[in-house]
C-alpha atoms as a PDB file:
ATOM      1  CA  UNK A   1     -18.458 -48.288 -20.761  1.00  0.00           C
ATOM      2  CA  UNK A   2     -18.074 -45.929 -23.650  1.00  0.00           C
ATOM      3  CA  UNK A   3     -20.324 -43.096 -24.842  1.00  0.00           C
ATOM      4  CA  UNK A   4     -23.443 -43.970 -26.610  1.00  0.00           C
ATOM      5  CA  UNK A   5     -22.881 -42.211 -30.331  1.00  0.00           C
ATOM      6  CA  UNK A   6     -25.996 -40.841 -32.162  1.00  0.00           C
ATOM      7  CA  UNK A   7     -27.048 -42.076 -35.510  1.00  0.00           C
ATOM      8  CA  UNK A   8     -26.567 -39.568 -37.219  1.00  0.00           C
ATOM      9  CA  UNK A   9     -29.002 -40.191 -40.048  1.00  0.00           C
ATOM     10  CA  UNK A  10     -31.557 -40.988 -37.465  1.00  0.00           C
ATOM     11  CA  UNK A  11     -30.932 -37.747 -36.082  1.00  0.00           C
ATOM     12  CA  UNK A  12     -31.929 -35.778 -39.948  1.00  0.00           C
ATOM     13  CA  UNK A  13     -34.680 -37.427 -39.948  1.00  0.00           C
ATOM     14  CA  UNK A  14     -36.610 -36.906 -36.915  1.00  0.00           C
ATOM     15  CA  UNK A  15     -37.487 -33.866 -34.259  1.00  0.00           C
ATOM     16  CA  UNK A  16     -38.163 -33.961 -30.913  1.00  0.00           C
ATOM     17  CA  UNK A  17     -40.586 -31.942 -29.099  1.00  0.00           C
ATOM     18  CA  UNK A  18     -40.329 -29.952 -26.162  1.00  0.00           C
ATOM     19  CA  UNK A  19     -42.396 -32.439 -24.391  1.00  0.00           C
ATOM     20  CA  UNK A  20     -40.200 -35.294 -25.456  1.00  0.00           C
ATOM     21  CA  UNK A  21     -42.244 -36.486 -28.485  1.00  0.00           C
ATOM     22  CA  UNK A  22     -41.047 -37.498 -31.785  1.00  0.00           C
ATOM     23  CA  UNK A  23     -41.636 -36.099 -34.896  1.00  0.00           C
ATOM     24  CA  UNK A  24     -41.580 -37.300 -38.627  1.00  0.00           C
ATOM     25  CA  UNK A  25     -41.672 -36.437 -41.961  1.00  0.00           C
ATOM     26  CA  UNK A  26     -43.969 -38.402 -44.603  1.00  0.00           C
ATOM     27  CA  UNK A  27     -42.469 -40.762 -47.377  1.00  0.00           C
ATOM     28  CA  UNK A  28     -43.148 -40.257 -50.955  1.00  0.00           C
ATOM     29  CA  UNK A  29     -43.261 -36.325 -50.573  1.00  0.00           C
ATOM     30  CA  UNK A  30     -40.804 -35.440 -53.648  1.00  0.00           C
ATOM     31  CA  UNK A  31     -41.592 -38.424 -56.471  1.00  0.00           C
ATOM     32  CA  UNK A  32     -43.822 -37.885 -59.013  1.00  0.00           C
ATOM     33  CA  UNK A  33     -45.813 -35.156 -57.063  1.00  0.00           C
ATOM     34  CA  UNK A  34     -47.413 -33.639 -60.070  1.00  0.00           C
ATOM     35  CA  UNK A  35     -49.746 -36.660 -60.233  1.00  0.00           C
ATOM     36  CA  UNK A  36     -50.359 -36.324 -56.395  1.00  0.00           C
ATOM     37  CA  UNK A  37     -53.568 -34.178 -55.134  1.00  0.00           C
ATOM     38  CA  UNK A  38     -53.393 -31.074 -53.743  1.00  0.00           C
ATOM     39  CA  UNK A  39     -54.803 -32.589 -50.062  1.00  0.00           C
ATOM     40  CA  UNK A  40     -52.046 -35.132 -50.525  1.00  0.00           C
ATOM     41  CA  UNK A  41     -49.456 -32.646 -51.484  1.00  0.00           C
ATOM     42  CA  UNK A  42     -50.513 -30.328 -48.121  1.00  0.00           C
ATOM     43  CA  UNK A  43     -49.785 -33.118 -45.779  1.00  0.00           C
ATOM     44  CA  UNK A  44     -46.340 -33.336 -46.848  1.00  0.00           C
ATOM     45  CA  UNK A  45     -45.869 -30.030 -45.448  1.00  0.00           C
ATOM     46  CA  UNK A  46     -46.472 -31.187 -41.569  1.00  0.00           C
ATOM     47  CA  UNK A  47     -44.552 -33.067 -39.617  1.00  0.00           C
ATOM     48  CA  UNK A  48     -46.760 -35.993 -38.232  1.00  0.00           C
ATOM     49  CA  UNK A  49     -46.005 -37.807 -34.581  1.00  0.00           C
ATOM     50  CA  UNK A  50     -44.176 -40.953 -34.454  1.00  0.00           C
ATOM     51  CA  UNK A  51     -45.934 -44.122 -34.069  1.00  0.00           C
ATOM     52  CA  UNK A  52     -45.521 -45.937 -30.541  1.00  0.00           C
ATOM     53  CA  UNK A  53     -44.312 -49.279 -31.570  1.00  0.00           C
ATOM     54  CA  UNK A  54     -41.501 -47.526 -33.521  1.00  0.00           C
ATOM     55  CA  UNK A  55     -40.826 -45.006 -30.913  1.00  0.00           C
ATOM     56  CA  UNK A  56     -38.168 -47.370 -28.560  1.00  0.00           C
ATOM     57  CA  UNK A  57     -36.550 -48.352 -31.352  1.00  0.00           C
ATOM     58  CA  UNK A  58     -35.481 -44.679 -33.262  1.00  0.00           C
ATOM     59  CA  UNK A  59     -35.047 -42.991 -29.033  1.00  0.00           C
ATOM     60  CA  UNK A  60     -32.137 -45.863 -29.069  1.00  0.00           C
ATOM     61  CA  UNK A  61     -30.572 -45.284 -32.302  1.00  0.00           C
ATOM     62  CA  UNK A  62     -31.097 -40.627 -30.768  1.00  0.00           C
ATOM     63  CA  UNK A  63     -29.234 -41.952 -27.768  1.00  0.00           C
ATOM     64  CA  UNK A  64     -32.246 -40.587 -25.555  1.00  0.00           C
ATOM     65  CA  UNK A  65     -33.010 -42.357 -22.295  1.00  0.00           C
ATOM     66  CA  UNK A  66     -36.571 -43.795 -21.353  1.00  0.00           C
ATOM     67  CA  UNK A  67     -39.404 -41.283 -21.061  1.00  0.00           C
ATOM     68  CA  UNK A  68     -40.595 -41.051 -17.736  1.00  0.00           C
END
């Protein structure tokens, strides 16, 4: 069976922890952010943690294996 490749843009978009979570960056962060408040503007900064129903699906497309 061959190799499992990465997807690559998958892999720009999100981080993984030391602990094996996964990490994203918010939409919307760059359009139009004048009009945006500043609290709004802040959260952009942080990366926030991957939602579980979504979670199977990107560790596939990563080429990770189950977390134990």
């Amino acid at each position: 069976m061959p190799k499992m490749k990465t997807h690559k843009a998958t892999a720009k978009r999100f981080k993984i922890t030391g602990t094996g979570k996964l990490l994203r960056r918010k939409q919307c962060s760059t359009h139009l952010r004048r009009n945006k408040s500043k609290r709004v503007r802040r959260s952009f900064d942080k990366d926030h943690p991957l939602s579980k129903t979504d979670q199977k699906r990107v560790r596939r497309l990563l080429g990770l294996r189950k977390r134990k």
